[in-house]
Protein backbone atom coordinates (compact mmCIF):
# COMPACT_ATOMS: atom_id res chain seq x y z
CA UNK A 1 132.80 167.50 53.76
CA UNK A 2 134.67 166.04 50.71
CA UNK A 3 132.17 166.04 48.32
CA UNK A 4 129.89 168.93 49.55
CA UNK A 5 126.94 166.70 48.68
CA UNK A 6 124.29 167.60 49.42
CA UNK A 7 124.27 170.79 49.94
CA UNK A 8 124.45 172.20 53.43
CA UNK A 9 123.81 175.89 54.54
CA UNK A 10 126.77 175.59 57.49
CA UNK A 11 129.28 174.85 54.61
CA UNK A 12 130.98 178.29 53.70
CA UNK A 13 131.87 176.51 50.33
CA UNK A 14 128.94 175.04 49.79
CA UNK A 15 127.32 179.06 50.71
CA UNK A 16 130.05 180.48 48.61
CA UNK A 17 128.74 178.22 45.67
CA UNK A 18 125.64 177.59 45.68
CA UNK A 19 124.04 179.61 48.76
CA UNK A 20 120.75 182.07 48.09
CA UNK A 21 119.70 184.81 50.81
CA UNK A 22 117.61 183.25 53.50
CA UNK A 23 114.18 183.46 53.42
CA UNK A 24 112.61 185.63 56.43
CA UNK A 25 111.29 182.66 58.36
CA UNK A 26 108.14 182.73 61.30
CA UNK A 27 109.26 183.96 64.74
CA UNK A 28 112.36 186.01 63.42
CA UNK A 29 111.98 189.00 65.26
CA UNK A 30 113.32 192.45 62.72
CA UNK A 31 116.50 193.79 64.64
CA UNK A 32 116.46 190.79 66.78
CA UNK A 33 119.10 190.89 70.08
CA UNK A 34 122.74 189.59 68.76
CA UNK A 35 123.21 188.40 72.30
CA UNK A 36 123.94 185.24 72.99
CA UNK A 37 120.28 183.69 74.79
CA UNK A 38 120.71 180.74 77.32
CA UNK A 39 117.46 179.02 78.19
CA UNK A 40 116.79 176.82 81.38
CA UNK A 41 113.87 175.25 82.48
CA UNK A 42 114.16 171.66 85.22
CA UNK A 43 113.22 168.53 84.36
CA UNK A 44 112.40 165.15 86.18
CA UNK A 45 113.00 161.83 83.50
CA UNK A 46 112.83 159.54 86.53
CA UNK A 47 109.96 157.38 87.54
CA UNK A 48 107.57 159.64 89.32
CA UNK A 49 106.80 157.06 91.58
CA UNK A 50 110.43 157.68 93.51
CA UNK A 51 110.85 159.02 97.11
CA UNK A 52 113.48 161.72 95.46
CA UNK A 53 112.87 162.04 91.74
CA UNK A 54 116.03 163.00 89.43
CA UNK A 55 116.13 166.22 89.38
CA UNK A 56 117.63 167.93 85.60
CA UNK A 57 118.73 171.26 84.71
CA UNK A 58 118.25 171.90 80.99
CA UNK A 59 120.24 175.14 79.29
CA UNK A 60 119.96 175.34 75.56
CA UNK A 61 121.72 178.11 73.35
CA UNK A 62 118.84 179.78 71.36
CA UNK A 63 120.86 179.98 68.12
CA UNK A 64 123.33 176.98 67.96
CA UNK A 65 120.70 174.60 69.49
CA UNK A 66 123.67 173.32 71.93
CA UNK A 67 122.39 171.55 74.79
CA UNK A 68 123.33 171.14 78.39
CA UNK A 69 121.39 168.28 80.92
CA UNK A 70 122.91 168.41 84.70
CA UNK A 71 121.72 165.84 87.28
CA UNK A 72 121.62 168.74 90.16
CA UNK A 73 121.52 167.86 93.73
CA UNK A 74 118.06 170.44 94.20
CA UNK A 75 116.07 173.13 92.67
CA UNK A 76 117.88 176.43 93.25
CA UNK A 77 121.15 178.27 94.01
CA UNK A 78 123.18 175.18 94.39
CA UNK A 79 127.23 176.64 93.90
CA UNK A 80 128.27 173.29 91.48
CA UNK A 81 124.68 173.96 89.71
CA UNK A 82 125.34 177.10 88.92
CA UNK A 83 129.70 176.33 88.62
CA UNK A 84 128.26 174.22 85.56
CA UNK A 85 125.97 176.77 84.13
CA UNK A 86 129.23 179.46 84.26
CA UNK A 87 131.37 176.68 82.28
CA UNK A 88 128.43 175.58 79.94
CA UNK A 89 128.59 179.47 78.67
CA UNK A 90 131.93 179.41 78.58
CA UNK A 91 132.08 176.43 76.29
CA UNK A 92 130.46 178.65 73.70
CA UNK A 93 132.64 181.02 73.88
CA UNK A 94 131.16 183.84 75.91
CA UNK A 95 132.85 184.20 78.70
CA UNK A 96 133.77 187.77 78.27
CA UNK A 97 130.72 188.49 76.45
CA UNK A 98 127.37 189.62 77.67
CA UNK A 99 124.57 186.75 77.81
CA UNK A 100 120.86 187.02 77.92
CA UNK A 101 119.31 184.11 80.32
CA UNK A 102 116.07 183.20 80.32
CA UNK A 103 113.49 181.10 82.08
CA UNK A 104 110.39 180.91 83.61
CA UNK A 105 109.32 183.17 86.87
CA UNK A 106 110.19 180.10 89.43
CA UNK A 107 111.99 181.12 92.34
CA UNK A 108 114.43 178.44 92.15
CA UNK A 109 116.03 178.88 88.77
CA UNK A 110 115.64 182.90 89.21
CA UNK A 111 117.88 182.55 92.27
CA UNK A 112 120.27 179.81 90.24
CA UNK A 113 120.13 182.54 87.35
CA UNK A 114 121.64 185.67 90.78
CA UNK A 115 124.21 182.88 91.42
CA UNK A 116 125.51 182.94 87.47
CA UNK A 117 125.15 186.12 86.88
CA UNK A 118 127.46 186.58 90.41
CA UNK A 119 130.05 184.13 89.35
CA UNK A 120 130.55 185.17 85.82
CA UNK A 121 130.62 189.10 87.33
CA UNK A 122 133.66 187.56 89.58
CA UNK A 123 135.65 186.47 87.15
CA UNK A 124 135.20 189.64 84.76
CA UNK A 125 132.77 188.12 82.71
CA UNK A 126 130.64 189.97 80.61
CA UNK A 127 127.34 191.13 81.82
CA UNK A 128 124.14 188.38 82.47
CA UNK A 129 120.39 190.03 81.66
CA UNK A 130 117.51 187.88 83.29
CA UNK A 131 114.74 187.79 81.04
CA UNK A 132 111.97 185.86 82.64
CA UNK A 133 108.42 184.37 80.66
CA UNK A 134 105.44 186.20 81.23
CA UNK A 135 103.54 184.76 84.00
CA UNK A 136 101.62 181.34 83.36
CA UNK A 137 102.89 181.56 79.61
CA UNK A 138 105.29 178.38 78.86
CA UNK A 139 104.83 178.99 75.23
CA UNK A 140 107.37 182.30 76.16
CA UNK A 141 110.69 179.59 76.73
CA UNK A 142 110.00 177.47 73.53
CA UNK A 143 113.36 177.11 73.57
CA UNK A 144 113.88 175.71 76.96
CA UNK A 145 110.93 173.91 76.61
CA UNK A 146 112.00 172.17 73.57
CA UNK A 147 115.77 171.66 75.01
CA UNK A 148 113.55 169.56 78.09
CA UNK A 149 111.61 167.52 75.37
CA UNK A 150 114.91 166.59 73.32
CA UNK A 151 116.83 165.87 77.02
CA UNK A 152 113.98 164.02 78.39
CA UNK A 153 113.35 161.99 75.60
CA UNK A 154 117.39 160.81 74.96
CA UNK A 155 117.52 160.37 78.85
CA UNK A 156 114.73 157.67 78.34
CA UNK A 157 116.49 156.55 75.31
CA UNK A 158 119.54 155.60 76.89
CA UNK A 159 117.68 154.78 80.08
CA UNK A 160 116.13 152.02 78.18
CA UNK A 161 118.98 150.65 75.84
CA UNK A 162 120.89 150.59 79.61
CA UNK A 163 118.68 148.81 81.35
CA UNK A 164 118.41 146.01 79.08
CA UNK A 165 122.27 145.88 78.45
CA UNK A 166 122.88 145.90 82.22
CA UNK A 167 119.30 143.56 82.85
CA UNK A 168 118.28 145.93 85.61
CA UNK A 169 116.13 148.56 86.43
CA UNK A 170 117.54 151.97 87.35
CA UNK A 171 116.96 152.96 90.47
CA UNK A 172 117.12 157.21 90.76
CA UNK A 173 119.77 157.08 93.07
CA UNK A 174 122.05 155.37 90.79
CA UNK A 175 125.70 156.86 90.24
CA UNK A 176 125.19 156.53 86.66
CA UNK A 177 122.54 158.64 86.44
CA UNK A 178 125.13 162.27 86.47
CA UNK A 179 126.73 160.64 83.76
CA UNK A 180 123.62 159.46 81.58
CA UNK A 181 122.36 163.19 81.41
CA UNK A 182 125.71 164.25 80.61
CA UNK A 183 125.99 162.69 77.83
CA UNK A 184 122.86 162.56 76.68
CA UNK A 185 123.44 166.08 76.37
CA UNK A 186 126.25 165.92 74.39
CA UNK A 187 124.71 162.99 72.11
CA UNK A 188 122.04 165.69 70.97
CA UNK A 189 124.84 168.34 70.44
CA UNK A 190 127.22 166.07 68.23
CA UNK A 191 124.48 163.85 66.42
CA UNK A 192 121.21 165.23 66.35
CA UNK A 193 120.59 166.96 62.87
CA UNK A 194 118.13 169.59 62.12
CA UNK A 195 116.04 169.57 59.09
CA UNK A 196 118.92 171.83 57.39
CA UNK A 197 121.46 169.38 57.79
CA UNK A 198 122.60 171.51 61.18
């Protein structure tokens, strides 16, 4: 930032200078968990018309917004699934440190979330809690929820600019398609901003 214009609240300069306390803002809980919280939730940005619809795993990082989207083979305890979960937190820097996960009460991603929690225990990791939504509540993983929106909506995106570039239609069992969420993914953690500038 060479001109620290205009001002941004991620800037320690522009803090340093110019920053005022933060205003206590809806939702944030007094004495809140410093834990790191990873939500997942599955999506499915195919066409719904397919035989085997693409099948996403969304895990967004409560407080730095980071996003993950996996093309996984199946819903559930699949080893790479949950391989890519273990590096995702790792990315953020906590693999020694203890991680809250939540999601909603489905089976499949409750036994994904046993498989996670097993691999980082292997590898001395720091501890996973499961913290799952209150039954038929989806409101409760607002940030997973939001995380599938964001995902869903850049898949389509880039779906769309694709399939005109390429003058084809994608069909789900396309090898691109791993790729495509990938990045979509990492799109929405480099260049989406916030409304602070984040």
């Amino acid at each position: 930032n060479l001109t620290h214009l205009p001002f941004r609240n991620w800037c320690r300069h522009c803090m340093k200078g110019r920053g005022k306390e933060m205003s206590h803002r809806k939702g944030a809980a007094e004495g809140a968990s410093e834990l790191k919280e990873f939500s997942l939730d599955y999506c499915f940005p195919g066409d719904t018309g397919g035989v085997s619809p693409l099948t996403v795993l969304v895990c967004r990082e409560r407080r730095t917004k980071m996003l993950l989207a996996a093309v996984v083979p199946k819903k559930g305890p699949d080893k790479r699934t949950a391989l890519r979960v273990t590096n995702f937190v790792e990315e953020l820097g906590c693999a020694h440190l203890d991680v809250i996960t939540k999601s909603d009460r489905e089976p499949a991603i409750r036994s994904l979330l046993k498989e996670v929690s097993r691999m980082r225990a292997e590898v001395g990791g720091g501890r996973t809690i499961p913290e799952a939504s209150p039954a038929h509540s989806s409101q409760s993983n607002g940030v997973a929820e939001r995380g599938v929106q964001s995902a869903e909506a850049q898949i389509r995106v880039m779906r769309s600019a694709l399939e005109e570039k390429w003058q084809t239609v994608l069909a789900e069992t396309h090898e691109v398609w791993p790729s495509l969420a990938e990045h979509a993914g990492y799109l929405l953690n480099r260049c989406e901003g916030g409304h602070d500038g984040k």
